[in-house]
Protein backbone atom coordinates (compact mmCIF):
# COMPACT_ATOMS: atom_id res chain seq x y z
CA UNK A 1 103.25 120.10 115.37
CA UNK A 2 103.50 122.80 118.16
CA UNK A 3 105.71 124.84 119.93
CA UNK A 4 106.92 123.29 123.60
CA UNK A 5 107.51 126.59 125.11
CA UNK A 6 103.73 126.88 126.60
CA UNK A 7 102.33 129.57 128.73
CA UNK A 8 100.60 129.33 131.30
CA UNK A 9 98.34 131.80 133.39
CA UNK A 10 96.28 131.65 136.72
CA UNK A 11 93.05 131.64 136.66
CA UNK A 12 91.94 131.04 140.24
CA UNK A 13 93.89 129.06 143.38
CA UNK A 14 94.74 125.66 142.34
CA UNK A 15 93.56 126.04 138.69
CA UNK A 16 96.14 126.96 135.41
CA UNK A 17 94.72 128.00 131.75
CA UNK A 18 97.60 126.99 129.24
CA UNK A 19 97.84 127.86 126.23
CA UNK A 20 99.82 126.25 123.30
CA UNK A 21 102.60 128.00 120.82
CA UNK A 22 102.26 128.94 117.00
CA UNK A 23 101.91 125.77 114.79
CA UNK A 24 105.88 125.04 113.66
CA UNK A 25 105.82 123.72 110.34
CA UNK A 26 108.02 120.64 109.49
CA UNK A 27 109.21 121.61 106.38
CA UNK A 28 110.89 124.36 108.49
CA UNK A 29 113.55 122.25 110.02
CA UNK A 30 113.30 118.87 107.09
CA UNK A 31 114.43 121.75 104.37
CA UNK A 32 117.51 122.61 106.38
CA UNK A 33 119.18 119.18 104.86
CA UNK A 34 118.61 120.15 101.19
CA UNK A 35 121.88 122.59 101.94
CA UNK A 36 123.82 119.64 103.16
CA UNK A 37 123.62 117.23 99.98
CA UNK A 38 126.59 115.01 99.89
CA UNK A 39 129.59 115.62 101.92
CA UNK A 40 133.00 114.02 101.28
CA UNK A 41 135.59 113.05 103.74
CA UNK A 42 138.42 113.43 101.11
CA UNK A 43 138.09 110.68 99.34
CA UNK A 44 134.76 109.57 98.97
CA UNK A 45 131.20 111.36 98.96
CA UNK A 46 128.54 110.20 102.00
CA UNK A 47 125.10 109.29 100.75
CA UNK A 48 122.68 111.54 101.24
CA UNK A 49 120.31 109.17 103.21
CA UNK A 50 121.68 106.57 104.97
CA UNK A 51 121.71 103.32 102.64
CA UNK A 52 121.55 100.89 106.05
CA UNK A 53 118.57 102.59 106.84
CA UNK A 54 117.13 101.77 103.07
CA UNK A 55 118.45 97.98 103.60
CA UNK A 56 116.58 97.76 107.19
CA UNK A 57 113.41 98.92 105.54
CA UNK A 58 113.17 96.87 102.66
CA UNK A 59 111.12 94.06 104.69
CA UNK A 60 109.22 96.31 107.41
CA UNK A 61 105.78 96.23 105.69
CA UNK A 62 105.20 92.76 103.02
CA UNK A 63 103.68 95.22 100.54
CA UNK A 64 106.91 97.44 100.28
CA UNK A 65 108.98 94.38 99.68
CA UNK A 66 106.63 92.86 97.60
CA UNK A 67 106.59 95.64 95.06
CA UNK A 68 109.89 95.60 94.84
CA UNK A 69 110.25 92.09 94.50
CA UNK A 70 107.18 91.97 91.44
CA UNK A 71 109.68 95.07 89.69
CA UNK A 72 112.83 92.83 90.14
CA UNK A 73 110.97 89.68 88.99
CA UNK A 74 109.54 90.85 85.92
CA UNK A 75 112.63 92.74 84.64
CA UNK A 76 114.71 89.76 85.67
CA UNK A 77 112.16 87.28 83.48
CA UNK A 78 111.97 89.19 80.25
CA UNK A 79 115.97 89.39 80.32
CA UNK A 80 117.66 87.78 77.70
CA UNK A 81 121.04 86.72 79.10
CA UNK A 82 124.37 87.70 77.39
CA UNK A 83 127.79 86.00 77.59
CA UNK A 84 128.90 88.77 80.03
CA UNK A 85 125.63 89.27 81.70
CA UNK A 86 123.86 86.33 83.43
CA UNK A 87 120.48 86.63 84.42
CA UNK A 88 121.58 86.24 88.22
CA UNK A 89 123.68 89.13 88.38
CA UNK A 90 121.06 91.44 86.20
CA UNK A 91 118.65 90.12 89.24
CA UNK A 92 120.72 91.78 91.94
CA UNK A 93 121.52 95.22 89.81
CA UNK A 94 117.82 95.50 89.58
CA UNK A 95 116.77 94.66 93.21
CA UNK A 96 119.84 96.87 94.39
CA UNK A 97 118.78 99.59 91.66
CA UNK A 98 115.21 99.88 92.90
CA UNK A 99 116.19 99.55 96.76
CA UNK A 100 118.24 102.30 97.07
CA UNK A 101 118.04 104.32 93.47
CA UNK A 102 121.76 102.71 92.94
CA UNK A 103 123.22 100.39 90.59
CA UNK A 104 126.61 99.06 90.10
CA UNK A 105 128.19 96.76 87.35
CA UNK A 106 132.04 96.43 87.59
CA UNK A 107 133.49 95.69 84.21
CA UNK A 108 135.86 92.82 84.71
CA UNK A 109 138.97 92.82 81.66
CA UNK A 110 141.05 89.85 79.87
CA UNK A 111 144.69 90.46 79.36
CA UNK A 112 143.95 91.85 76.35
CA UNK A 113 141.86 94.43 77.99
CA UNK A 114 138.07 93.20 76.67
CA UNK A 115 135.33 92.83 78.69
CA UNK A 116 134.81 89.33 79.95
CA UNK A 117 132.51 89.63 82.44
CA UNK A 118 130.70 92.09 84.46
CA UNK A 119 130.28 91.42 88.29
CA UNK A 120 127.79 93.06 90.38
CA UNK A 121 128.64 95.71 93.03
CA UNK A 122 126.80 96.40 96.17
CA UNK A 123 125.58 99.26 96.47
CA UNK A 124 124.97 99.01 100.07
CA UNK A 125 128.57 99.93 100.55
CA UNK A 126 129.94 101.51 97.23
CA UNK A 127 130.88 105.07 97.29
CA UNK A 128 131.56 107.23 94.74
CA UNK A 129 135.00 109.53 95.04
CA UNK A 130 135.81 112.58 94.48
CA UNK A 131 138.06 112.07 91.17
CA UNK A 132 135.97 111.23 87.62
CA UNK A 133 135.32 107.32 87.28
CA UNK A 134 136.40 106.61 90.88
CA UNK A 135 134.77 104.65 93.50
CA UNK A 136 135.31 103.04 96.63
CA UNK A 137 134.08 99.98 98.24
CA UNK A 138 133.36 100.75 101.89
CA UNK A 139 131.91 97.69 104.09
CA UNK A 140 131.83 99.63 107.77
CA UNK A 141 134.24 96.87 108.22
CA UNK A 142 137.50 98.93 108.20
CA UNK A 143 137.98 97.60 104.60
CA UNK A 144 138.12 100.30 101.74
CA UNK A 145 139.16 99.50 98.64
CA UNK A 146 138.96 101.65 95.52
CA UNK A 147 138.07 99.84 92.44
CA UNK A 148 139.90 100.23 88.88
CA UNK A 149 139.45 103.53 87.65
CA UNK A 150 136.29 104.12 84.61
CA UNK A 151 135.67 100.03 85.68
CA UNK A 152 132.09 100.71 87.51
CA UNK A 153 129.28 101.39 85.71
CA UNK A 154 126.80 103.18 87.70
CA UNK A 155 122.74 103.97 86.90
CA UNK A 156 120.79 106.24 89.03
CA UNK A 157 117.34 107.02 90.33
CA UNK A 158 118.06 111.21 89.85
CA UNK A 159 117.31 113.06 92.59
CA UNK A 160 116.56 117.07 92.96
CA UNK A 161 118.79 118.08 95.31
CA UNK A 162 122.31 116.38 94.41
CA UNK A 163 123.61 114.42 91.44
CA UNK A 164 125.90 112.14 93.56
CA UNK A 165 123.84 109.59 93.77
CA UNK A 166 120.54 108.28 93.12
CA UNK A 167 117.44 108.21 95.38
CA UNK A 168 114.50 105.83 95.26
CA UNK A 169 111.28 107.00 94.56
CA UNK A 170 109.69 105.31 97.67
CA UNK A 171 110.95 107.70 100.04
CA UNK A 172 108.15 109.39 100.79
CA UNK A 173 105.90 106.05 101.73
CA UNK A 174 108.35 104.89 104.08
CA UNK A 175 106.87 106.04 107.41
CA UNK A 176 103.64 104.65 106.15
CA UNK A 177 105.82 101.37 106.20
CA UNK A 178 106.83 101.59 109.26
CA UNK A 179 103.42 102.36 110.58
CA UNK A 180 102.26 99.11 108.93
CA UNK A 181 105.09 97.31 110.94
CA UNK A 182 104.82 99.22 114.07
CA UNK A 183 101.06 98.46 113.86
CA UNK A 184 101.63 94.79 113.11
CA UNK A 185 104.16 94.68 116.43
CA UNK A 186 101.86 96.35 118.30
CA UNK A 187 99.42 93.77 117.77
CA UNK A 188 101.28 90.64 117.92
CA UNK A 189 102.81 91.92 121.36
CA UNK A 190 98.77 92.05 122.71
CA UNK A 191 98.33 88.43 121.85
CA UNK A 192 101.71 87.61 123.20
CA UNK A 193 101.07 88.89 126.58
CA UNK A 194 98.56 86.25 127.35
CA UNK A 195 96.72 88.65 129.90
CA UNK A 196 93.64 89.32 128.05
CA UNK A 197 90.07 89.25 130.06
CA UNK A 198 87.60 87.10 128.30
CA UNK A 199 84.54 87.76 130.80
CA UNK A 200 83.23 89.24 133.73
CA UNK A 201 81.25 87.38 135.77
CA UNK A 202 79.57 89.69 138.09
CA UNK A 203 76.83 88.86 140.93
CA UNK A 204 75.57 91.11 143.25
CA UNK A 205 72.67 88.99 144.83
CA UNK A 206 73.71 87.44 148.23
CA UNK A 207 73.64 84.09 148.21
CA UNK A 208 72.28 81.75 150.58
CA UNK A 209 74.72 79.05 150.42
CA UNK A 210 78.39 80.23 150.46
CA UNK A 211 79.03 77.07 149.03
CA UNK A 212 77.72 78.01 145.53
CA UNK A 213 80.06 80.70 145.20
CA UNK A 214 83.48 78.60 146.02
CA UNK A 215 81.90 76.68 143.25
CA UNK A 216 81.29 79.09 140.28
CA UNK A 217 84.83 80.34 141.90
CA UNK A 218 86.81 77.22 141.84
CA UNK A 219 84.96 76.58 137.94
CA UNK A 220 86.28 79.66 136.75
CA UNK A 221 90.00 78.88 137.91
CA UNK A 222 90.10 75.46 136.58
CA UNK A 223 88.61 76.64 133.16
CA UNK A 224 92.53 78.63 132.58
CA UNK A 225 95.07 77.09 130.36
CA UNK A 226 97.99 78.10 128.58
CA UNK A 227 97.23 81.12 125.58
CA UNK A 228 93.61 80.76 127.10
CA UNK A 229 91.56 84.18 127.66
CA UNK A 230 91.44 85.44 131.78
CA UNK A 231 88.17 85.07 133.08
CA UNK A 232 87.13 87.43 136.26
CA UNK A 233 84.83 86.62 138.85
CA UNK A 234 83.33 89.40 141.05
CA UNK A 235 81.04 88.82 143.85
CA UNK A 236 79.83 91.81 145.39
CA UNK A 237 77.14 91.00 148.10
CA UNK A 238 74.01 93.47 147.67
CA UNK A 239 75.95 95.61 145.65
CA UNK A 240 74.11 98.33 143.50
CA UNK A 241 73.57 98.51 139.85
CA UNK A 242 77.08 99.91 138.13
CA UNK A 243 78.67 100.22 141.61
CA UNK A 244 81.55 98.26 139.95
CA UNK A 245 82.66 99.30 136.45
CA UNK A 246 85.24 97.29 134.47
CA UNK A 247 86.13 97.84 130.75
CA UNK A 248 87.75 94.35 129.14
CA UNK A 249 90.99 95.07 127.84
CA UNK A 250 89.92 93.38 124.65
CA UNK A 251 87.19 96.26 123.85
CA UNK A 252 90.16 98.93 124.25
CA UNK A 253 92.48 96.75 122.10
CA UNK A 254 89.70 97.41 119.65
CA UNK A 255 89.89 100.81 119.48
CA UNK A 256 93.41 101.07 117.75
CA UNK A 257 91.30 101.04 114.63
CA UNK A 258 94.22 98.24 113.39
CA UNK A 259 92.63 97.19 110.30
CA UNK A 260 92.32 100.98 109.27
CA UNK A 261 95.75 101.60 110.11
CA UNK A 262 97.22 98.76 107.84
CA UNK A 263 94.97 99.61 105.00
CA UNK A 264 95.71 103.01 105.01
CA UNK A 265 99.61 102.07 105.08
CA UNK A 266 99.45 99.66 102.15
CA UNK A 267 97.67 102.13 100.23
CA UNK A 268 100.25 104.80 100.77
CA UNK A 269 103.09 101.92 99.82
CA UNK A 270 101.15 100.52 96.74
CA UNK A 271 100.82 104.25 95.53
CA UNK A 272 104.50 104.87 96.06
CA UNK A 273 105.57 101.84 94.00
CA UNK A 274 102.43 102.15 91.51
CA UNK A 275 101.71 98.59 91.74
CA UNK A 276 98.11 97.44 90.88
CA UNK A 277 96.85 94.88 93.82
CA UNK A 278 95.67 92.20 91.90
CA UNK A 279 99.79 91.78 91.09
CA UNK A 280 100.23 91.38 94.93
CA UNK A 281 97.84 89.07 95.87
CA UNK A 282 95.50 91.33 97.95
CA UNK A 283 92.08 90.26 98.16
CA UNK A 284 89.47 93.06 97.53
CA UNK A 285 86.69 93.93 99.84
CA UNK A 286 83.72 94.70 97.48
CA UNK A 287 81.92 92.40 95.49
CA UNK A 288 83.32 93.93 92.02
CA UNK A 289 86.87 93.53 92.64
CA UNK A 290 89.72 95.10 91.07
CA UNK A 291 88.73 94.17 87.47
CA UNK A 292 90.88 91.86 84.81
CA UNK A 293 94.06 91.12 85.69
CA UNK A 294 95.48 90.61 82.77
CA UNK A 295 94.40 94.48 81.49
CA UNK A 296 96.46 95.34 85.09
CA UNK A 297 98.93 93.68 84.31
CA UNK A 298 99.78 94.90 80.68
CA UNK A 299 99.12 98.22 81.83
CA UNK A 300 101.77 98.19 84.93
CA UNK A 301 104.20 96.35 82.56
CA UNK A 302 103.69 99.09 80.03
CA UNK A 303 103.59 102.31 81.90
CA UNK A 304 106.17 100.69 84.63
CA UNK A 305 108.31 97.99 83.42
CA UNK A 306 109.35 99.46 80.12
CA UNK A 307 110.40 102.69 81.64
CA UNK A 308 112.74 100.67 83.32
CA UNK A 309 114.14 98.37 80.35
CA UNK A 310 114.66 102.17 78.59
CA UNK A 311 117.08 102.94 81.40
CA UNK A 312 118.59 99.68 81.85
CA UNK A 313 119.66 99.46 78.18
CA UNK A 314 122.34 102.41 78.79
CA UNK A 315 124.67 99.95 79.74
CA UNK A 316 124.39 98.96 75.83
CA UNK A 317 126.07 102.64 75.27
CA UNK A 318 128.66 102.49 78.39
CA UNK A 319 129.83 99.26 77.13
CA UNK A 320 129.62 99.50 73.38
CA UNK A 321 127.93 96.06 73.70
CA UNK A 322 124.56 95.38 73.30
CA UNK A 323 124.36 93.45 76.42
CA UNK A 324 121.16 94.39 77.77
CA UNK A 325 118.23 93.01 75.70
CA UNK A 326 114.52 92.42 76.73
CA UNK A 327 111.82 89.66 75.07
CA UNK A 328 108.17 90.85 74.70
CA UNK A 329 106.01 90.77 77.21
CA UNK A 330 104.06 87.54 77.56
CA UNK A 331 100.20 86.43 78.36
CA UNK A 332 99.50 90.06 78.77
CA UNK A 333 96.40 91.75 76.94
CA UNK A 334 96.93 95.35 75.06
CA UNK A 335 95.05 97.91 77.43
C-alpha cells in the first residue's frame, strides 16, 4: 500500500514526473484496534468483531461453509445423546461454536431447582454483561432480555487480545472467501450480460456483387438467439492488412486468471479450517490424487475432531453431569 499524498515535478511543457510516497504498512493502522478490545455500554460488552458480519460470511465461498459443516457433522454423529442434551441442540452449539468462536447452553431448572433441560442460545445475539454469570440476549430488534443469573454456560474459541469472548480461528482466510465469491460474481455477471462477441467476420476484398454481402450480412443477423454469442460482421472495401483491430471480449474475460483465483482462495480456506480435500469432495488435478481417504480421514478426526470433544466435555464439569459423551470413531483406519 502507498501513500496518496504524491509529488509531482515538471519535467518539460505539458509533461509531469510523479513520484509515489513511502510504502505505509497495514499493520500500522489494523494494530490500532487491539487497544479497543471490548467496549461496554453499561450493561453489556460489544463483540470485538461484528458477529453479523461472521453470520453473512458463513456461505460466501462453498469451501468455508463446507468445513464448517464436515466439523459440525462429525461432532454431531459421534454424540451420544443425554436426557438433557439432544443431539439437535448439541448440533447448533457446535455450528454456532465454530462460526463465531461462541457457544451458549442455557440451563433450564424444575421447581426443585435440577437441571431438566438445556436449551441452546444464539450466539448471534447473546452478550455477555458486565456483572459475573450475566448475559443478555440482544436481537437488534429493540428486545433485550437478561437471562437468569450463573444459567448460561458459555465455551470459547480464546483469543489474544481480550477474554470477553471467543474468536474463530478462520479469521484470517476470510478475505480469501470473499475473493472466491467476488470472483464467482464476477463471472456469473459476464455470462449474464449476454453481450459476448463470438466472431469477427472481417473482409476487406471488394466485392463484385453487392448482393453477396447483404447476404453473409442478413446470415449473420438471423443466426442470433436468446443467451446466443454476438457475431460481428465488418466489411471494409480494399482495406489494408490490420487497418481494423478488434480484441473479442471473450479473450479479455480470459485474462482474469479465474480458475487461479478460486484455487488459490480454497486453498487459503481449506488451510484455515485444516480440512483434507478428499473430506470435501474436491476432485484433484494430477493423476496421483490426494492418497487414501480413509488414512485422511482418521488423521483429521484425530488431530481435529478430538481436540474438539476435549473442549466440549467441560460442560461435564459446569454441570456436574456427565452430559457430554462421544462413541469411537467409526470406518476410520489408525494413521
Amino acid at each position: 500500500m502507498h501513500d496518496t499524498s504524491d509529488t509531482a515535478t515538471k519535467t518539460a511543457p505539458g509533461i509531469e514526473a510523479f513520484t509515489f510516497g513511502d510504502p505505509t504498512p497495514v499493520l500500522d493502522r489494523r494494530e490500532l484496534l487491539d487497544y479497543i478490545q471490548c467496549l461496554d455500554n453499561g450493561r453489556w460488552y460489544d463483540t470485538p468483531v461484528s458477529f453479523d458480519g461472521l453470520a453473512k460470511t458463513f456461505r460466501s465461498s462453498p469451501h468455508h461453509s463446507s468445513c464448517i459443516y464436515v466439523k459440525r457433522n462429525l461432532l454431531a454423529g459421534s454424540f451420544i445423546p443425554h436426557k438433557l442434551l439432544g443431539r439437535s441442540e448439541f448440533a447448533k452449539l457446535v455450528l454456532d461454536y465454530l462460526i463465531f468462536g461462541n457457544g451458549y447452553l442455557e440451563r433450564i431448572d424444575s421447581v426443585g431447582g435440577k437441571p431438566m433441560q438445556l436449551r441452546h442460545a444464539l450466539s448471534r445475539y447473546v452478550r455477555r454483561g458486565l456483572k459475573d454469570g450475566q448475559y443478555w440476549w440482544v436481537n437488534g430488534l429493540r428486545t433485550e432480555e437478561e437471562f437468569t443469573r450463573g444459567a448460561l454456560w458459555h465455551i470459547i474459541e480464546p483469543d489474544i487480545n481480550q477474554e470477553i469472548y471467543g474468536l474463530p480461528e478462520y479469521l484470517g482466510a476470510i478475505q480469501s472467501a470473499l475473493l472466491n465469491e467476488a470472483s464467482t460474481l464476477f463471472r456469473r455477471r459476464y455470462y449474464l450480460n449476454g453481450s459476448h462477441a463470438g466472431y469477427i467476420l472481417y473482409i476487406s476484398d471488394a466485392a463484385q456483387n453487392n448482393d453477396d454481402i447483404d447476404a453473409i450480412r442478413a446470415a449473420l443477423k438471423g443466426a442470433k438467439g436468446p443467451g446466443n454469442f454476438r457475431n460481428l460482421f465488418l466489411y471494409s472495401p480494399n482495406g489494408k492488412k490490420d487497418g481494423v483491430q478488434m480484441i473479442p471480449i471473450s479473450e479479455v474475460a480470459a485474462k482474469d486468471e479465474f480458475l487461479g483465483i478460486k484455487d488459490a482462495s480454497r486453498d487459503d480456506v481449506l488451510a484455515a479450517h485444516r480440512v483434507p480435500p478428499p473430506l470435501l469432495g474436491i476432485v484433484p488435478k494430477n493423476a496421483g490424487g490426494f492418497g487414501s481417504i480413509e488414512q485422511a480421514a482418521a488423521v483429521f478426526f484425530r488431530h481435529e475432531i478430538e481436540p474438539l470433544q476435549a473442549r466440549l466435555r467441560e460442560l461435564n464439569d459446569w454441570l456436574g453431569v456427565e452430559v457430554v459423551r462421544f462413541a469411537p470413531p467409526a470406518n476410520t483406519t489408525s494413521p
